[in-house]
Each structure stands twice: as structure tokens, then as C-alpha cells.
N, C-alpha and C. Protein backbone atom coordinates (compact mmCIF):
# COMPACT_ATOMS: atom_id res chain seq x y z
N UNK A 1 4.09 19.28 1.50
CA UNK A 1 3.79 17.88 1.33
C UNK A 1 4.45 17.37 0.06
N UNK A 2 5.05 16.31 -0.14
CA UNK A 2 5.62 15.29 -0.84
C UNK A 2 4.79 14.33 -1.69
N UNK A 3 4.68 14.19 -2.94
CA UNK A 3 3.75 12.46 -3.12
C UNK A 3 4.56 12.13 -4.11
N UNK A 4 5.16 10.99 -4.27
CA UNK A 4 5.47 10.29 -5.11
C UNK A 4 4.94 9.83 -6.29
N UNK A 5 5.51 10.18 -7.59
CA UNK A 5 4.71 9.54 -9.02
C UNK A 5 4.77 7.96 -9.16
N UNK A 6 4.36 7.31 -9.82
CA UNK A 6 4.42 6.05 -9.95
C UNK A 6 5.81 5.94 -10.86
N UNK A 7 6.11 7.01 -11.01
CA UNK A 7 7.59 7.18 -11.85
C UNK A 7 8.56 6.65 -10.78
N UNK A 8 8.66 6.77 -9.59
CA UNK A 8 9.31 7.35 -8.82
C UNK A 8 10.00 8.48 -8.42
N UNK A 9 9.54 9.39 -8.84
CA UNK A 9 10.01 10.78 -9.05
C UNK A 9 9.11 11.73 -8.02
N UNK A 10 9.93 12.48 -7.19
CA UNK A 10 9.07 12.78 -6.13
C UNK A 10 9.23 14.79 -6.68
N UNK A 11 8.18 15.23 -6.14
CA UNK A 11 7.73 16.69 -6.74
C UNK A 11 7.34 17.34 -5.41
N UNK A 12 7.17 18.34 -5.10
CA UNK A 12 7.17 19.50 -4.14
C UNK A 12 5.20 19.22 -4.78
N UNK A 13 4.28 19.16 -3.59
CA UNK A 13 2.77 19.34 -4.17
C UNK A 13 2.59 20.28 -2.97
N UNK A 14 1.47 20.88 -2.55
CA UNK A 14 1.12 21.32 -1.80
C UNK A 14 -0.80 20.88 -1.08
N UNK A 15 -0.42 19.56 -0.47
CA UNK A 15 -1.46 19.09 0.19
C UNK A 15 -3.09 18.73 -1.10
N UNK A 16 -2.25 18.03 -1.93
CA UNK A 16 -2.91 17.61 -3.44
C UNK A 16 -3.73 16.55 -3.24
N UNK A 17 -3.16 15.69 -2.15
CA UNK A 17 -3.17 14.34 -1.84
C UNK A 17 -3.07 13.00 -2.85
N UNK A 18 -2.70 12.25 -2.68
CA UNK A 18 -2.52 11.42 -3.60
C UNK A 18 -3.43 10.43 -4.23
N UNK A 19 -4.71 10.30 -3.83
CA UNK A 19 -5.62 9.70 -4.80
C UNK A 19 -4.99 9.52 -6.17
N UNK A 20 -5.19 10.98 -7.03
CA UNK A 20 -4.95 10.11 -8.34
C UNK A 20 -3.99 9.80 -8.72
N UNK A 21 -2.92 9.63 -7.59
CA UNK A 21 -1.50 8.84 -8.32
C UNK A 21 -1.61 7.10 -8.34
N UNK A 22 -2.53 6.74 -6.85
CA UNK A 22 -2.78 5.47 -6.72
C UNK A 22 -4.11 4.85 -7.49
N UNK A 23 -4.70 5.66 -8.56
CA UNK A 23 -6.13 4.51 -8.68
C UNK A 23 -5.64 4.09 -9.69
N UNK A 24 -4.76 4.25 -10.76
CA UNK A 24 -4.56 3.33 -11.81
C UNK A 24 -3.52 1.79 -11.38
N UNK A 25 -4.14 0.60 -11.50
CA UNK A 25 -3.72 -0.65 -10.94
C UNK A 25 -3.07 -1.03 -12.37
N UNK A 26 -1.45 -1.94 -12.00
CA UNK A 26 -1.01 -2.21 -12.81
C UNK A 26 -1.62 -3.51 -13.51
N UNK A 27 -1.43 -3.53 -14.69
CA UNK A 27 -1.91 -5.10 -15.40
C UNK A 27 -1.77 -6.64 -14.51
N UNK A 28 -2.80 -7.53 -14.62
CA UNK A 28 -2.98 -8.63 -14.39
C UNK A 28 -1.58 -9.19 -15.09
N UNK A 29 -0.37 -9.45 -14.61
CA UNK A 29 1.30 -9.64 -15.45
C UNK A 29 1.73 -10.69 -14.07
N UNK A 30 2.99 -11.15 -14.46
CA UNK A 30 4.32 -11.14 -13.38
C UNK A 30 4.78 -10.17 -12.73
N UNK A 31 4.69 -8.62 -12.89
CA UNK A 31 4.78 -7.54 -12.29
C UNK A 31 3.95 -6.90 -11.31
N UNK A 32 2.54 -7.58 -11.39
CA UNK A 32 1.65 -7.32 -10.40
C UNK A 32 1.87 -8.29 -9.16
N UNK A 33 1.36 -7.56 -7.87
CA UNK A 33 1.14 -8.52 -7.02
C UNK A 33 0.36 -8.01 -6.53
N UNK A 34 -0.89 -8.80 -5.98
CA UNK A 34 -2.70 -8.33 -5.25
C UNK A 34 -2.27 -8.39 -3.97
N UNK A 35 -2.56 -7.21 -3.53
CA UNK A 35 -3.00 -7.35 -2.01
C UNK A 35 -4.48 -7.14 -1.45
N UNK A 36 -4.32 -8.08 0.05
CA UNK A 36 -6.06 -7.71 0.26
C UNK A 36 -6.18 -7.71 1.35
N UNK A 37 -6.74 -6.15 1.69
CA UNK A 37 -6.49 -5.40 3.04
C UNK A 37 -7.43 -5.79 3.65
N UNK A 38 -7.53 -6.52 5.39
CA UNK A 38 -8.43 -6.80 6.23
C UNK A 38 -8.17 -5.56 6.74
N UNK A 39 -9.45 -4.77 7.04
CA UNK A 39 -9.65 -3.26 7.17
C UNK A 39 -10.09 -3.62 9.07
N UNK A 40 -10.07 -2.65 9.91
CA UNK A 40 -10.45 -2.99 11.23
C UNK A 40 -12.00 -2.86 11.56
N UNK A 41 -12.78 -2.38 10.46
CA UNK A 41 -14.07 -2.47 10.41
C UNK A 41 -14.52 -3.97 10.12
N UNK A 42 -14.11 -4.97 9.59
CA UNK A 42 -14.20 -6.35 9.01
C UNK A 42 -14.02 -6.85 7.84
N UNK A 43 -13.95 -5.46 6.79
CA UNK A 43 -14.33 -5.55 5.86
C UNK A 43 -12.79 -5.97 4.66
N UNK A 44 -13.08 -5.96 3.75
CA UNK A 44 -11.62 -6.32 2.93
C UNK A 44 -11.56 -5.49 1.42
N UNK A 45 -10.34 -4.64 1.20
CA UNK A 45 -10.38 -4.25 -0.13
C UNK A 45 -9.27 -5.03 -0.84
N UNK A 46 -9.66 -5.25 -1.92
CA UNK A 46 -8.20 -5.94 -2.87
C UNK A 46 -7.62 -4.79 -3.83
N UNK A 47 -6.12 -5.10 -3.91
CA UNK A 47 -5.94 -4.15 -5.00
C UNK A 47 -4.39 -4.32 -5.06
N UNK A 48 -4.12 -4.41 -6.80
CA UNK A 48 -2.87 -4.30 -7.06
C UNK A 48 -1.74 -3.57 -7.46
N UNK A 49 -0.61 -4.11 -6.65
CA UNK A 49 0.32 -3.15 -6.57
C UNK A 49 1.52 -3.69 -7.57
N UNK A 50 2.94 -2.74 -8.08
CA UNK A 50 3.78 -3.45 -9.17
C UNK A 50 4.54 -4.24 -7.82
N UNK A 51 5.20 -4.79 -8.26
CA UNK A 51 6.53 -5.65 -7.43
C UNK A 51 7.50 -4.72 -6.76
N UNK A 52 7.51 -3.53 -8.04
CA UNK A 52 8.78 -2.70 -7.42
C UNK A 52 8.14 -1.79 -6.28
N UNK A 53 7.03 -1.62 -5.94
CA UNK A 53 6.32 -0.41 -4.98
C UNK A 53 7.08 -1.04 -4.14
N UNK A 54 7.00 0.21 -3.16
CA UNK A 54 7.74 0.01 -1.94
C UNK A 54 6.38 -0.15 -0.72
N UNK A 55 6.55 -0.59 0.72
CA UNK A 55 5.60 -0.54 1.45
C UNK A 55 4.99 0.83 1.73
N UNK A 56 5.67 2.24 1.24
CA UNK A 56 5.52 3.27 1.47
C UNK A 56 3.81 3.40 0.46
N UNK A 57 3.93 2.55 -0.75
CA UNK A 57 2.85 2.94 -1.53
C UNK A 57 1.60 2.10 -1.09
N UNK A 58 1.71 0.73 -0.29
CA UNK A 58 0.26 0.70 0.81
C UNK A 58 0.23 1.51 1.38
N UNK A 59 0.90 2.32 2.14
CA UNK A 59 0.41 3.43 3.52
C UNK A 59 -0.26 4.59 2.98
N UNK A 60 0.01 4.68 1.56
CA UNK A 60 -0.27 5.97 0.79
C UNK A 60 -1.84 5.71 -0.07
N UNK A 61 -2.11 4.37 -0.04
CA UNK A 61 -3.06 3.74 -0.43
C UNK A 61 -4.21 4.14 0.24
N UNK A 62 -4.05 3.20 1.82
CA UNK A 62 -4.94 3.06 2.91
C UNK A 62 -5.41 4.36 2.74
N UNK A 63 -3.74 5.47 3.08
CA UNK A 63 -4.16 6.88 4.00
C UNK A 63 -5.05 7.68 2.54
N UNK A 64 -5.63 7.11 1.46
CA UNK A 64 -6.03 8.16 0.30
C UNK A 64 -7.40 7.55 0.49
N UNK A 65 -7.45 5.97 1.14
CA UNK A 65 -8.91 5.63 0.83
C UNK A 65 -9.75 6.35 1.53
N UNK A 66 -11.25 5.80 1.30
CA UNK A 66 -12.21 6.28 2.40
C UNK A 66 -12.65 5.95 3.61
N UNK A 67 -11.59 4.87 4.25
CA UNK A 67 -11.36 4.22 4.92
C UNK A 67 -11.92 5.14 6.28
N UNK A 68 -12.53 4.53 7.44
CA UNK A 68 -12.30 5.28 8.81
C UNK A 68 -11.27 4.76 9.80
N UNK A 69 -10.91 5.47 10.74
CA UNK A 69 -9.77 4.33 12.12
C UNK A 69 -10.87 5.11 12.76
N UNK A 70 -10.72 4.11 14.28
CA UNK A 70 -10.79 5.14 15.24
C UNK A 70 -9.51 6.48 16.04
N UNK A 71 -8.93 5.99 15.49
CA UNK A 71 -7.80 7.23 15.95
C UNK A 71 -7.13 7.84 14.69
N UNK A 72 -7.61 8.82 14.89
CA UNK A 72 -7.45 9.76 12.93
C UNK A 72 -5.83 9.35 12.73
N UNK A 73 -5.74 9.12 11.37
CA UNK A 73 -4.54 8.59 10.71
C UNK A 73 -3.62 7.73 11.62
N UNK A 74 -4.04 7.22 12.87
CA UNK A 74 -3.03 6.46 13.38
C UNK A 74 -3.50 4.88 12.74
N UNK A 75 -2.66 4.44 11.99
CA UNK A 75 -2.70 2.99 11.49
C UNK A 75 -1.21 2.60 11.15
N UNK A 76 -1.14 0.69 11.45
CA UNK A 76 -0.42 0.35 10.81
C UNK A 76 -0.41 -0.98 10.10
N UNK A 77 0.20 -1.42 8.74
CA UNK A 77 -0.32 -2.41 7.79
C UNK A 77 0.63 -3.62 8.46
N UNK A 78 0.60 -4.90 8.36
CA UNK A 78 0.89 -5.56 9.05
C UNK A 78 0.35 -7.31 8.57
N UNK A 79 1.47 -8.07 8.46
CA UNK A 79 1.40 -9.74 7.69
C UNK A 79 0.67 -10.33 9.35
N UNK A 80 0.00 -11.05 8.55
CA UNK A 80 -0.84 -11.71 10.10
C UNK A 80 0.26 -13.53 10.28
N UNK A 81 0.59 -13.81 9.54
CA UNK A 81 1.57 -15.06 9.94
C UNK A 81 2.20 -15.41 9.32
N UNK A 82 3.85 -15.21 10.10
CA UNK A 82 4.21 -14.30 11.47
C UNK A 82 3.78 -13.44 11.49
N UNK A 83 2.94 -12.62 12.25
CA UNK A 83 3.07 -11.60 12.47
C UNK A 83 4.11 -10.50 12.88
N UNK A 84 3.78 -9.74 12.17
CA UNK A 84 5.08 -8.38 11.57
C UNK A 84 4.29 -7.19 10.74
N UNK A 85 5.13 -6.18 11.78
CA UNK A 85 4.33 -4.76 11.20
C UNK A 85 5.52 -4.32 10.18
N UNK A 86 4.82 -3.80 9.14
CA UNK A 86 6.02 -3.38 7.74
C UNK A 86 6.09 -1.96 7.84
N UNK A 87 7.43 -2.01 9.11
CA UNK A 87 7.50 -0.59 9.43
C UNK A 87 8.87 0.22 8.37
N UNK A 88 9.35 -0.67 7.44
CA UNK A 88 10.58 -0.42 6.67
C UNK A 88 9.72 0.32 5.08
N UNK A 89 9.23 1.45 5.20
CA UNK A 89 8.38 2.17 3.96
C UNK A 89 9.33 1.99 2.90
N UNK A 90 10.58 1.89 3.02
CA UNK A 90 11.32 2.02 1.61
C UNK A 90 11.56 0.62 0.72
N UNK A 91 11.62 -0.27 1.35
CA UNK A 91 11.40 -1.84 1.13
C UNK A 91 10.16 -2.13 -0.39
N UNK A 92 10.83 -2.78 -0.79
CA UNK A 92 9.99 -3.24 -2.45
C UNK A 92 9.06 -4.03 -2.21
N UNK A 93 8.00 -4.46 -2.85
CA UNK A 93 7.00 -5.49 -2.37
C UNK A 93 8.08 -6.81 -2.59
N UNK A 94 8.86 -6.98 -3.79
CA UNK A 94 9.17 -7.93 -4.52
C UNK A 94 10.53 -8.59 -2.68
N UNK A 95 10.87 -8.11 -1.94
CA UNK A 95 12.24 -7.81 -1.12
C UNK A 95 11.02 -8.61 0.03
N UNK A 96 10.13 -8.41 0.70
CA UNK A 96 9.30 -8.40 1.37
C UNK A 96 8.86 -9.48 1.40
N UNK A 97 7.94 -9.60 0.18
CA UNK A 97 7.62 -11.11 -0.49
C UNK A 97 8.06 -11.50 -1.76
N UNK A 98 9.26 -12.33 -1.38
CA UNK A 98 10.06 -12.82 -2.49
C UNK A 98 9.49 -14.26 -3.16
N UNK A 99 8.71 -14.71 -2.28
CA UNK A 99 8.13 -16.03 -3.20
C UNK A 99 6.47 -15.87 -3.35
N UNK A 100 6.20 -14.54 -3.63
CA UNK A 100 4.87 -14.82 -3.54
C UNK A 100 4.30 -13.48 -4.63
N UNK A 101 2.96 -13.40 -5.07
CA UNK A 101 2.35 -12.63 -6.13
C UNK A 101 1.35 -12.10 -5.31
N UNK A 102 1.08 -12.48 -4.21
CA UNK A 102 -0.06 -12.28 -3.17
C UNK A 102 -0.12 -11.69 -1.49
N UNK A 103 -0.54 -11.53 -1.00
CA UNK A 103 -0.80 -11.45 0.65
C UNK A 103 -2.03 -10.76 0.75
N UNK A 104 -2.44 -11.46 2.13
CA UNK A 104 -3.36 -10.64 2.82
C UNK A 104 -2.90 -9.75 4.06
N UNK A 105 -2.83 -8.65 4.30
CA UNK A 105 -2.60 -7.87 5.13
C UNK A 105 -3.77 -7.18 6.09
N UNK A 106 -3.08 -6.72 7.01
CA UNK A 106 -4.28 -6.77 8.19
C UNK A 106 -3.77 -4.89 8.77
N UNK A 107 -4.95 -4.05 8.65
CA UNK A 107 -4.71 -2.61 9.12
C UNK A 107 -5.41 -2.03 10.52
């Protein structure tokens, strides 16, 4: 298994999981942007990510929370209008949403 540092620097782990790479949230800045996950239970978590994360670091988010699916790890994150699934993991938040500090996303 693979996890990425917030460095971007990726390391050989062996099934470590990535919790504690994702709980530290960057500063309330121009570099932050909040997202706020409509979960398929109803419910909503907020939480911020830098500009430069890629969509790879929501999927790594969701898949660390305590989140349930009904179909083990099958999920995908997804802008509700237009709707569009952000199937491009390597993509920057900032590339994605270029005029915005915000979204709500739907899992």
C-alpha cells in the first residue's frame, strides 16, 4: 500500500492507513478551500482541503472516515450541478474549481 504525505512525497507503508496524514486541516487562508460532503446516510461533514490537493486526497478522506456505504468501499465523490463524477484523482482542487474557495459534494 501507498499513502501520500501532505508533502507530496509518496513512501512504500504497509496497510498504515491514512488517517493521520488527513486530520490536520490547513489554515482558514486563500490556500484553503472547504468542502462539505453530503454523505448517502443524509448527513454532511465539512472539512478543509489546500487548493493544491488533488481529488485523490477527498477519496483518501471519505475512504479513512468512519463513514458506512452500503457496498464496502464502493463510492464515488461527485458536484451535484452539473452533475459530474471527479473521476480524474490527479486533478488539483484549484484546476477543478477555479473560481471558487468552496463546494458541496455529494458521495
Amino acid at each position: 500500500f501507498f499513502f501520500q504525505a501532505e508533502d507530496g512525497i509518496r513512501d512504500f507503508c504497509l496497510s498504515r492507513g491514512l488517517g493521520d496524514v488527513y486530520k490536520r486541516q490547513p489554515e482558514n487562508s486563500p490556500e484553503a478551500f472547504s468542502i462539505l460532503f453530503r454523505l448517502p446516510d443524509g448527513s454532511r461533514k465539512l472539512r478543509r482541503f489546500s487548493i493544491k490537493d488533488r481529488i485523490q486526497a477527498l477519496y483518501d478522506f471519505i475512504e479513512t472516515s468512519d463513514i458506512q456505504f452500503e457496498e464496502h468501499d464502493q463510492f464515488e465523490i461527485a458536484v451535484s450541478h452539473p452533475f459530474q463524477v471527479l473521476q480524474d484523482k490527479n486533478r488539483q482542487l484549484e484546476e477543478v474549481f477555479p473560481d471558487s474557495n468552496q463546494e458541496t459534494l455529494i458521495t
